[in-house]
Protein backbone atom coordinates (compact mmCIF):
# COMPACT_ATOMS: atom_id res chain seq x y z
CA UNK A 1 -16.42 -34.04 -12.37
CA UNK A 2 -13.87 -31.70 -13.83
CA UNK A 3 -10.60 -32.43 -14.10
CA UNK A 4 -7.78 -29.51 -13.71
CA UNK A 5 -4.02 -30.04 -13.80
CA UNK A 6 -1.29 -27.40 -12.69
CA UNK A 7 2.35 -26.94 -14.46
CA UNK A 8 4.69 -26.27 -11.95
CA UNK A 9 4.56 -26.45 -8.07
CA UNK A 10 6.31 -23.51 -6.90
CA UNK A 11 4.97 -20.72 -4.70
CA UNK A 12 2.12 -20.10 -6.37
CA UNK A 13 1.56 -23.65 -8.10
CA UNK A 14 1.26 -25.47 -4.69
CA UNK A 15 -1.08 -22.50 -3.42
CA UNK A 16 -3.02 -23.02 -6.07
CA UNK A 17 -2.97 -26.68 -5.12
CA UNK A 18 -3.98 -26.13 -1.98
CA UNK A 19 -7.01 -22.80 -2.58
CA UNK A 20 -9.00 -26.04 -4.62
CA UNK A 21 -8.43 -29.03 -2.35
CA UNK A 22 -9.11 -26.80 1.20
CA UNK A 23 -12.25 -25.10 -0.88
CA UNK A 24 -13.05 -27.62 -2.84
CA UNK A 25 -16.70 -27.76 -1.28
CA UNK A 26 -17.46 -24.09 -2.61
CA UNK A 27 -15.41 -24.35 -5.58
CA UNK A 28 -17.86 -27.07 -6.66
CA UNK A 29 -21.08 -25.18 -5.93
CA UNK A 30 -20.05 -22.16 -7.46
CA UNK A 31 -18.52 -23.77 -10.55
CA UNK A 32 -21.51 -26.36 -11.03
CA UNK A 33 -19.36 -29.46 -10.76
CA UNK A 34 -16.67 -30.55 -8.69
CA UNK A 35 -13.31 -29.30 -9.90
CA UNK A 36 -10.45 -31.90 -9.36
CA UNK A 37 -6.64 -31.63 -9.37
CA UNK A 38 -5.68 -34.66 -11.11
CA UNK A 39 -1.92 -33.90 -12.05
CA UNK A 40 0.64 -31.67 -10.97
CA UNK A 41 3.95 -31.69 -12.82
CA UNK A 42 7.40 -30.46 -11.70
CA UNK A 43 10.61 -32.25 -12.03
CA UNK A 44 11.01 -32.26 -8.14
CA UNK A 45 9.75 -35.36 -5.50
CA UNK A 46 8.01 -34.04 -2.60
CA UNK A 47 7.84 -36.71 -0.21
CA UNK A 48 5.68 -36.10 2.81
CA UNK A 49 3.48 -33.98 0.64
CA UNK A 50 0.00 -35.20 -0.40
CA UNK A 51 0.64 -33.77 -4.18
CA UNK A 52 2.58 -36.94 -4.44
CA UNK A 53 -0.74 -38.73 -5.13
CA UNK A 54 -0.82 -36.78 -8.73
CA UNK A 55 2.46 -35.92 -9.17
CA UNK A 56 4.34 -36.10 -12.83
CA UNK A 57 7.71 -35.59 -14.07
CA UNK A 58 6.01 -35.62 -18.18
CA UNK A 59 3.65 -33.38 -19.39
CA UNK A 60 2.38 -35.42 -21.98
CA UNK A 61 0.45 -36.96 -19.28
CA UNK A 62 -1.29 -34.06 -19.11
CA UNK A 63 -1.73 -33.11 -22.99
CA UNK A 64 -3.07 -36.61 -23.67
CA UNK A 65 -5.49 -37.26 -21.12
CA UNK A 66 -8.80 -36.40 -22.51
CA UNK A 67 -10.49 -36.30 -19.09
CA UNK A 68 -8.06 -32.58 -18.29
CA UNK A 69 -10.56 -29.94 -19.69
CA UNK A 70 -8.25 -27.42 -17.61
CA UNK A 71 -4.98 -26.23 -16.99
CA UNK A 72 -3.28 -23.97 -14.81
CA UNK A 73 0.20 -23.17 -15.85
CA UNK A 74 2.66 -21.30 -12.27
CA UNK A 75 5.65 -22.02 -14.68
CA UNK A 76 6.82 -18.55 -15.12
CA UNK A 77 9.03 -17.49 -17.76
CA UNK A 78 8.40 -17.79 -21.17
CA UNK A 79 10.41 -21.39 -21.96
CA UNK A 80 8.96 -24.13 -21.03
CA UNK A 81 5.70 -22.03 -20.52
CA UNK A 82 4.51 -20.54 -23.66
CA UNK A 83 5.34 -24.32 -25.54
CA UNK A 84 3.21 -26.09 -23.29
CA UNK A 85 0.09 -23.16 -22.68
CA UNK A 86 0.22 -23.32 -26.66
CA UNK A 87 -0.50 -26.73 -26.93
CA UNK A 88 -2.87 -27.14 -24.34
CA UNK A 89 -4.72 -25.07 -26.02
CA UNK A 90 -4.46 -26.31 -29.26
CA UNK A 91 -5.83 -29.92 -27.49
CA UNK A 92 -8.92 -28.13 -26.58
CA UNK A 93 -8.08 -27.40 -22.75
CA UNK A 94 -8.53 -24.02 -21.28
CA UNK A 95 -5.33 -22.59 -19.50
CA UNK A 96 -5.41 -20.35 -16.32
CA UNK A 97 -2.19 -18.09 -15.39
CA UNK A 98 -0.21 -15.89 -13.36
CA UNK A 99 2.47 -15.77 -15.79
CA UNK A 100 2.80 -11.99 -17.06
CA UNK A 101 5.91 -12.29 -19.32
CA UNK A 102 4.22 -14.77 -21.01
CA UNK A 103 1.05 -12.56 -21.55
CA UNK A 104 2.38 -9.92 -22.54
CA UNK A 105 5.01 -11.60 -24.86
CA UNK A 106 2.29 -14.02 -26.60
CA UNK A 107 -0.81 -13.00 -25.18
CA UNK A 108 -2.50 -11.96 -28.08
CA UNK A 109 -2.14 -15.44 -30.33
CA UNK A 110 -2.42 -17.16 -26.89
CA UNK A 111 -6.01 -15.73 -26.80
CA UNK A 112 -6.79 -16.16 -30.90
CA UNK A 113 -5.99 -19.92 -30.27
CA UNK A 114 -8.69 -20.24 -27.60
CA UNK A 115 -11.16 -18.54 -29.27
CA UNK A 116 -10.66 -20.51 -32.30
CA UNK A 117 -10.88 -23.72 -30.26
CA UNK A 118 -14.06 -22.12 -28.27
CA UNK A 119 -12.08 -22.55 -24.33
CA UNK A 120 -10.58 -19.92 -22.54
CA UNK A 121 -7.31 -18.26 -21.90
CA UNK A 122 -7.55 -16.61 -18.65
CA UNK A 123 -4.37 -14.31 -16.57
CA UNK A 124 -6.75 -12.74 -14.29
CA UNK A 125 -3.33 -13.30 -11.74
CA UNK A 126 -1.01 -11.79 -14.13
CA UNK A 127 -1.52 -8.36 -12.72
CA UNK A 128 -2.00 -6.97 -8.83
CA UNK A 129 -2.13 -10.98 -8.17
CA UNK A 130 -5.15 -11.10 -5.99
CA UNK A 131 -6.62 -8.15 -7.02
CA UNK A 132 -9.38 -8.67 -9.31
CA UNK A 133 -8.47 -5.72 -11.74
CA UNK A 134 -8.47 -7.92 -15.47
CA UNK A 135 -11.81 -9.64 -14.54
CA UNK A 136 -13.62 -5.73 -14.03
CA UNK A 137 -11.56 -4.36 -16.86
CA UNK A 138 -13.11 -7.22 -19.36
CA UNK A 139 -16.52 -7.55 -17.93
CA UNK A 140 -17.80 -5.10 -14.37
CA UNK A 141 -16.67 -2.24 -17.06
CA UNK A 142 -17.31 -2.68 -20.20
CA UNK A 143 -20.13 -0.53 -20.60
CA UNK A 144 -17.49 2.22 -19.79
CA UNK A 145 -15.06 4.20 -22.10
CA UNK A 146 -11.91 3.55 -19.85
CA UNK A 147 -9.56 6.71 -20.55
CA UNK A 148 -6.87 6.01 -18.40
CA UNK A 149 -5.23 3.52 -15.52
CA UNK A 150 -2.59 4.53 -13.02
CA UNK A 151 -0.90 1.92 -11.16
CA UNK A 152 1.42 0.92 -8.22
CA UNK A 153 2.11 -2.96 -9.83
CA UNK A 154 5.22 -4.04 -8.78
CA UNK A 155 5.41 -4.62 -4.77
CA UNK A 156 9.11 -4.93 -4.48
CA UNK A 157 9.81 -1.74 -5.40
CA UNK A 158 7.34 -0.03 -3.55
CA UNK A 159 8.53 -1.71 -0.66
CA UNK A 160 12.30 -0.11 -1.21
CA UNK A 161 10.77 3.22 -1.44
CA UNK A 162 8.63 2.72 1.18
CA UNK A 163 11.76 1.56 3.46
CA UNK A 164 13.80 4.94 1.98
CA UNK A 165 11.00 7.63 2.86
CA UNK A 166 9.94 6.21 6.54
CA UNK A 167 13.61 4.94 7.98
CA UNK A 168 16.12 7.30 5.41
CA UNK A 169 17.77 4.07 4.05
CA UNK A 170 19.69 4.00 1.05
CA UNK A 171 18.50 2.65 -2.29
CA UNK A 172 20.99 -0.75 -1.28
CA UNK A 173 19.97 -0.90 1.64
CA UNK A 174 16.44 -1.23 1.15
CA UNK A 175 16.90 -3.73 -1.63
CA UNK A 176 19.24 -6.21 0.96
CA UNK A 177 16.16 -6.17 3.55
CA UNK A 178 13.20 -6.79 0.57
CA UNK A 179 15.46 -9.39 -0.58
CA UNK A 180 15.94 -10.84 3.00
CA UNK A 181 12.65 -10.77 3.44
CA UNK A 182 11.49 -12.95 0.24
CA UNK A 183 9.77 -9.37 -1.01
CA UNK A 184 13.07 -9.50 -3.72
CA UNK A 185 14.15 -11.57 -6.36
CA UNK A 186 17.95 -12.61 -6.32
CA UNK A 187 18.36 -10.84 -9.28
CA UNK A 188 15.61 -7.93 -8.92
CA UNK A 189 16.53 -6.42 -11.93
CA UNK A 190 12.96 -6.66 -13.56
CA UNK A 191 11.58 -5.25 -10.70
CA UNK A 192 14.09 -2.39 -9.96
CA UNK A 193 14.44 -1.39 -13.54
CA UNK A 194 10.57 -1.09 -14.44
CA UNK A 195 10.35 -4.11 -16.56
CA UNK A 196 7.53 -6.35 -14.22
CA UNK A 197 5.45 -2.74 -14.06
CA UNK A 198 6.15 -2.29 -17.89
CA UNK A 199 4.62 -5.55 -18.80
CA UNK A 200 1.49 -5.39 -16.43
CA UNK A 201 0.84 -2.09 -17.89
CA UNK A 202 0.77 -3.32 -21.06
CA UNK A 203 -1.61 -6.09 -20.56
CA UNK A 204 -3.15 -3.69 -18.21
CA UNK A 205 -3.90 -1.08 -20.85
CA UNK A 206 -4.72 -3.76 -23.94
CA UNK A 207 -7.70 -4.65 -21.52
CA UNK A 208 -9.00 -1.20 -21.04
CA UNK A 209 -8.41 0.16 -24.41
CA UNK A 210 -9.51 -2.89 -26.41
CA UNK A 211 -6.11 -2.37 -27.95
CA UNK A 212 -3.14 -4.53 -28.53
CA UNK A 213 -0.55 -2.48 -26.86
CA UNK A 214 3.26 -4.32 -26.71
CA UNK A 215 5.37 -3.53 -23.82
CA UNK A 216 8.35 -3.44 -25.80
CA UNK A 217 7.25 0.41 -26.54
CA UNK A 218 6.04 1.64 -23.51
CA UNK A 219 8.36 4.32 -22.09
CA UNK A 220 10.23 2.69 -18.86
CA UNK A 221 12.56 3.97 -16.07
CA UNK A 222 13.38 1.93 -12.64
CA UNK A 223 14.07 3.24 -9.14
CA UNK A 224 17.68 2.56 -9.39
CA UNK A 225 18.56 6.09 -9.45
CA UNK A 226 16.66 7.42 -6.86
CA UNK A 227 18.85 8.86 -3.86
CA UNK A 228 17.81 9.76 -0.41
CA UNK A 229 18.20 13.20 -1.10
CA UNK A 230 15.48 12.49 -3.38
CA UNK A 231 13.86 11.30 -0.85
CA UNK A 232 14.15 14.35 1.43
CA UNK A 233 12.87 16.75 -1.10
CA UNK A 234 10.04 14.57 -1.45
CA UNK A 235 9.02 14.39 2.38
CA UNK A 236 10.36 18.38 2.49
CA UNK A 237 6.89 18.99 0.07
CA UNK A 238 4.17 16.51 1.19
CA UNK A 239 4.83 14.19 -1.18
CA UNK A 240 6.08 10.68 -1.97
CA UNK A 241 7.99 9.58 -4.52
CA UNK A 242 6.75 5.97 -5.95
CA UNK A 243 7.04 3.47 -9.20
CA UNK A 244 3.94 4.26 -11.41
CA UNK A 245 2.28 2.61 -14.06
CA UNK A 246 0.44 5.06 -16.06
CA UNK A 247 -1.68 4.92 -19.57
CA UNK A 248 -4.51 7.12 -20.79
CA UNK A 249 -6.39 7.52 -24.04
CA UNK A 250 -6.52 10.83 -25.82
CA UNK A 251 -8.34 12.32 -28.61
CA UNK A 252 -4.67 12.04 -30.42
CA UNK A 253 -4.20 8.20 -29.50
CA UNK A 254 -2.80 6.44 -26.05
CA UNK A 255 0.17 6.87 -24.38
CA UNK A 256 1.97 4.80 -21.64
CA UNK A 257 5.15 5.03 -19.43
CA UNK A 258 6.73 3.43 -16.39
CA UNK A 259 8.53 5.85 -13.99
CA UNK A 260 9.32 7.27 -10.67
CA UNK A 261 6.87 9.81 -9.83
CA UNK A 262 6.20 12.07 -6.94
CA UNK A 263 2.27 11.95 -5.61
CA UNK A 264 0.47 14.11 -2.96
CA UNK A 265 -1.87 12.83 -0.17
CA UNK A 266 -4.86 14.31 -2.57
CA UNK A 267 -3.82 11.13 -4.74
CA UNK A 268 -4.96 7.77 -3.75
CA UNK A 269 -1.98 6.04 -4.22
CA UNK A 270 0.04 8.32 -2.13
CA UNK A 271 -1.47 6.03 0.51
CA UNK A 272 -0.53 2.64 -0.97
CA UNK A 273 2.97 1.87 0.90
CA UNK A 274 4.85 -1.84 1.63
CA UNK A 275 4.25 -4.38 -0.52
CA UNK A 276 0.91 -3.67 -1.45
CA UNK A 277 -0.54 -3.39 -4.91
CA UNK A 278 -2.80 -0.58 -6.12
CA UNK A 279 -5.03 0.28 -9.61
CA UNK A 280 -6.75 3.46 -10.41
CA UNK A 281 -9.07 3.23 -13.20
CA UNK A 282 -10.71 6.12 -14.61
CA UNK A 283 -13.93 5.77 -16.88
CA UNK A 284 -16.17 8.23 -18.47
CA UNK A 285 -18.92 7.00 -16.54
CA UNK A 286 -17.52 5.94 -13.44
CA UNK A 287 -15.38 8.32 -12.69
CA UNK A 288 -12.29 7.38 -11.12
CA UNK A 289 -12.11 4.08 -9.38
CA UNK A 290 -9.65 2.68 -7.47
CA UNK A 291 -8.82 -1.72 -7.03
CA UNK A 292 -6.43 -2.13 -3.98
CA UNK A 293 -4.75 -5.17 -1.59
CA UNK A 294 -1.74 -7.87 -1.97
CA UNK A 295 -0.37 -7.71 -5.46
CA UNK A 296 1.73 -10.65 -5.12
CA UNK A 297 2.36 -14.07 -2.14
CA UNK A 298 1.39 -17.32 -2.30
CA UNK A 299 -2.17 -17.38 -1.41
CA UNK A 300 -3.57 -13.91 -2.95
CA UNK A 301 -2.31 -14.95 -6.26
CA UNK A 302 -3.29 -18.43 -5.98
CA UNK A 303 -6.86 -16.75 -5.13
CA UNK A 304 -6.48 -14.86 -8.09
CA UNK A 305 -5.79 -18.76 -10.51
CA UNK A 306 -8.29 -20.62 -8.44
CA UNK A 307 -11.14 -18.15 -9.50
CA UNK A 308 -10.32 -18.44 -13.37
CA UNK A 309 -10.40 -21.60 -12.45
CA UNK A 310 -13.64 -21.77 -11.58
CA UNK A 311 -14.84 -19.17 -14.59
CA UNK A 312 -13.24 -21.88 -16.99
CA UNK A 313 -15.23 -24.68 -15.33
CA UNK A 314 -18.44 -22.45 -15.91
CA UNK A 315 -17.22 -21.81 -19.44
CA UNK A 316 -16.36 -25.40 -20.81
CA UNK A 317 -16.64 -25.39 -24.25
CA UNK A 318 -17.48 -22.05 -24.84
CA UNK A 319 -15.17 -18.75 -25.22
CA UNK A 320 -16.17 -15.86 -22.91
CA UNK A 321 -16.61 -12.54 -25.24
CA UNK A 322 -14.00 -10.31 -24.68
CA UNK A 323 -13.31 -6.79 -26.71
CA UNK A 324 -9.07 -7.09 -27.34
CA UNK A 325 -7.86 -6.61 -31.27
CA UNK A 326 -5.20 -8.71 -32.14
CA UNK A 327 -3.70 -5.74 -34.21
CA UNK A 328 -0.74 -3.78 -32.44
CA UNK A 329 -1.48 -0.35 -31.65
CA UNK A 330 1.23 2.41 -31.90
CA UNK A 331 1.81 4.30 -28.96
CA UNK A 332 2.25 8.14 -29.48
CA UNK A 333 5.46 9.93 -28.51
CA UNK A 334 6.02 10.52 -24.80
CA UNK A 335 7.37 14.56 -26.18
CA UNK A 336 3.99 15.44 -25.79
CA UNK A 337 3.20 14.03 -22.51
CA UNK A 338 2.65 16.87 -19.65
CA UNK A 339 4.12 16.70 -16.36
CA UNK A 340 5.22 19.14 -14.01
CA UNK A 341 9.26 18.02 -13.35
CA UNK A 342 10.81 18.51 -9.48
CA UNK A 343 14.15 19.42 -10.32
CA UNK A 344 17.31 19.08 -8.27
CA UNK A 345 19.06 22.59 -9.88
CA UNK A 346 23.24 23.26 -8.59
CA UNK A 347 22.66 27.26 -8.09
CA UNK A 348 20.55 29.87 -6.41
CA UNK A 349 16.69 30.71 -6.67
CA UNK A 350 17.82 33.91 -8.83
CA UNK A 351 19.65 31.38 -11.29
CA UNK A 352 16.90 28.73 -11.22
CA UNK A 353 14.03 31.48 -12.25
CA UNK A 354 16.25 32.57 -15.33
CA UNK A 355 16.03 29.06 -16.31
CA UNK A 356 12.64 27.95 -15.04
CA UNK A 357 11.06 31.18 -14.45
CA UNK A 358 9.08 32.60 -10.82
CA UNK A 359 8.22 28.95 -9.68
CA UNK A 360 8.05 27.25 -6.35
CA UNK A 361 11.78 25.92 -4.51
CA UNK A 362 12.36 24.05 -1.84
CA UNK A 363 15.93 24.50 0.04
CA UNK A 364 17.28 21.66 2.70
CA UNK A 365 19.81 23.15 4.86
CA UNK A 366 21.78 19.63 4.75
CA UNK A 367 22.39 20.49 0.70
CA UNK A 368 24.29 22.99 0.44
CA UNK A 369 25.00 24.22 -3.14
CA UNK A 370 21.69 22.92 -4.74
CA UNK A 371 17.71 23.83 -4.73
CA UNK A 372 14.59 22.04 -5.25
CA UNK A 373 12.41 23.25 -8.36
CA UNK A 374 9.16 22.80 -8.97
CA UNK A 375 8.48 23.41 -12.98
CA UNK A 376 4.88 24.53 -14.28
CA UNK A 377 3.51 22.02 -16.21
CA UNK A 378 5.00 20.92 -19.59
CA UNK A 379 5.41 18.74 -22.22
CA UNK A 380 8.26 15.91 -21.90
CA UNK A 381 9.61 17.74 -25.40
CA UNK A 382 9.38 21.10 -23.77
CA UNK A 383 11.52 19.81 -20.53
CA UNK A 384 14.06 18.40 -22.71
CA UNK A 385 14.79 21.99 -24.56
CA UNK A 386 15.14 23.70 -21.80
CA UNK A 387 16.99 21.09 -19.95
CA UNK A 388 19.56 21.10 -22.64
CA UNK A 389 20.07 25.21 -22.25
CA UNK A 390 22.16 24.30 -18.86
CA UNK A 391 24.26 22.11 -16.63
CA UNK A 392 22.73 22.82 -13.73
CA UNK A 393 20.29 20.25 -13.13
CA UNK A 394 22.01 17.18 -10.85
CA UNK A 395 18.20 15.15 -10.73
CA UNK A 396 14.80 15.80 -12.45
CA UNK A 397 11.55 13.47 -11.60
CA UNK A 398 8.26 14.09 -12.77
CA UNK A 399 5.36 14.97 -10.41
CA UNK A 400 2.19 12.81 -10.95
């Protein structure tokens, strides 16, 4: 018998709850032993619910009980969270997560303490929740030289986007219906402003590098600014405008950035729309490679915990090998990152080309007074200089 215990019954606590008492059957033969929930903290009663059986208001239940070899922590957040994850780990019990801030925040000595202690740290939910992205990063691929990812991580706001290309809401608009519809947080800034998709990236892009990469300096906008008009340009060209996730590995060293970008149907995740989550990997020996489905809800991420779950269990007492340096790698400069830029430009084609030269415009008869520009591809440095030479451009978005 193994015994488990999960920190916090939330959404995704009680799903994970209920993936390893409804599966418990297969969970056992595929782990070796039978894996057994015996505590579940949360300040909360639940009466009526059968988590009442193991139910605890103190953790220290938990930390002292020699019999927990794991536990699975659905706190979120990074207080209480990161205080109690430490210590289990320090007791010798290997702790399974969806918790990104925390991750990407203290990921790194997180990881350090479980090797040292021979468990396992595992976050395998922390990114695309059910989609199994970390676990091929650290082990389907790791005879590969991973030299970039490109992501759509953050379902809320491709959801709003989504909502503004097919019905021609408004930005606030969209965000009142995801947020009716549980697909938005309250306060959404973290998801409107970049900063979930910033720290997935991160931890995204320390697993395929083998490179401690913070998300404090990884470039970041949100989809806050984008207007319908935006949105009409977009749809005017083929193309959709959506929150990506990008990294890639040079000859020079890795860069990374979080922004709105516009995508063609000749791009996978053109085709990636709602709430769902998508990952494009590209290796030097695979080729380009793309990890797809629900990147957050109850039961996909609870999938996502009950299956490190299960690796732990396999695990016990032994650290699975895994390629990440503990030392923080500097990002280059995103002024030498090459895009080509859609530009929103107040003035005629003739004005445009003595500023951006002969290159392709788009003109909505509903605008009056403004063009669409299409730049050649430049550097993010390059843009800025010739930006600065006028006062012409109302909106400028980078094209993926």
């Amino acid at each position: 018998m193994i015994y488990a215990s999960i920190l916090g019954y939330g959404t995704v606590g009680a799903g994970v709850y209920q993936v390893l008492t409804m599966n418990a059957d297969a969970i056992a033969r595929r782990a070796g032993d039978e894996i057994r929930v015996k505590y579940v903290l949360d300040l909360r009663e639940f009466p009526g619910d059968p988590v009442m059986e193991v139910l605890t208001h103190n953790y220290q239940d938990i930390l002292d009980d020699p019999e927990v070899s794991i536990v699975v922590e659905t706190m979120g957040g990074l207080r209480p969270a990161y205080q109690f994850t430490k210590s289990a780990l320090l007791a010798g019990k290997s702790v399974c997560t969806s918790n990104k801030e925390l991750v990407a925040e203290h990921g790194v000595e997180l990881r350090e303490i479980a090797r040292e202690k021979n468990i396992n740290y595992l976050f395998e939910a922390s990114c695309g929740g059910g989609i199994p992205i970390i676990h091929a990063l650290d082990n389907a691929l790791t005879a590969d030289e991973i030299e970039s990812v490109t992501g759509i991580v953050n379902g809320t706001t491709n959801y709003i986007l989504t909502q503004m290309a097919e019905s021609g809401t408004a930005f606030e608009t969209a965000l009142r219906e995801a947020q009716a519809k549980g697909f938005a947080e309250l306060h959404p800034e973290a998801d409107i402003e970049g900063h979930d998709a910033q720290r997935k990236l991160a931890i995204l892009s320390t697993m395929a590098y083998h490179k401690h990469i913070s998300y404090r300096n990884i470039y970041t906008e949100g989809i806050s600014a984008v207007e319908t008009e935006d949105i009409a340009y977009a749809r005017a060209m083929g193309l959709k405008i959506k929150l990506l996730a990008c990294s890639k590995r040079t000859e020079e060293g890795i860069w990374a950035m979080v922004a709105p970008m516009l995508v063609g149907s000749d791009n996978m995740l053109y085709h990636v729309d709602g709430v769902l989550n998508a990952i494009c990997v590209h290796g030097n020996a695979l080729g380009d490679g793309m990890f797809y489905g629900s990147g957050a809800g109850r039961m996909p991420t609870a999938s996502a915990v009950a299956g490190d779950v299960v690796t732990a269990a396999r695990h016990l007492g032994r650290t699975i090998l895994s390629d990440w340096s503990s030392e923080e790698t500097e990002l280059l400069s995103t002024d030498d990152v090459p895009h080509a830029f859609f530009v929103r430009f107040a003035g005629t084609k003739a004005e445009a080309a003595e500023v951006f030269g002969d290159v392709p415009t788009v003109v909505l008869p509903d605008m009056p007074g403004e063009i669409g520009v299409m730049t050649e591809v430049m550097t993010e440095a390059a843009f800025r200089v010739i930006a600065s030479g006028t006062r012409k451009i109302l909106k400028c978005i980078r094209r993926a």
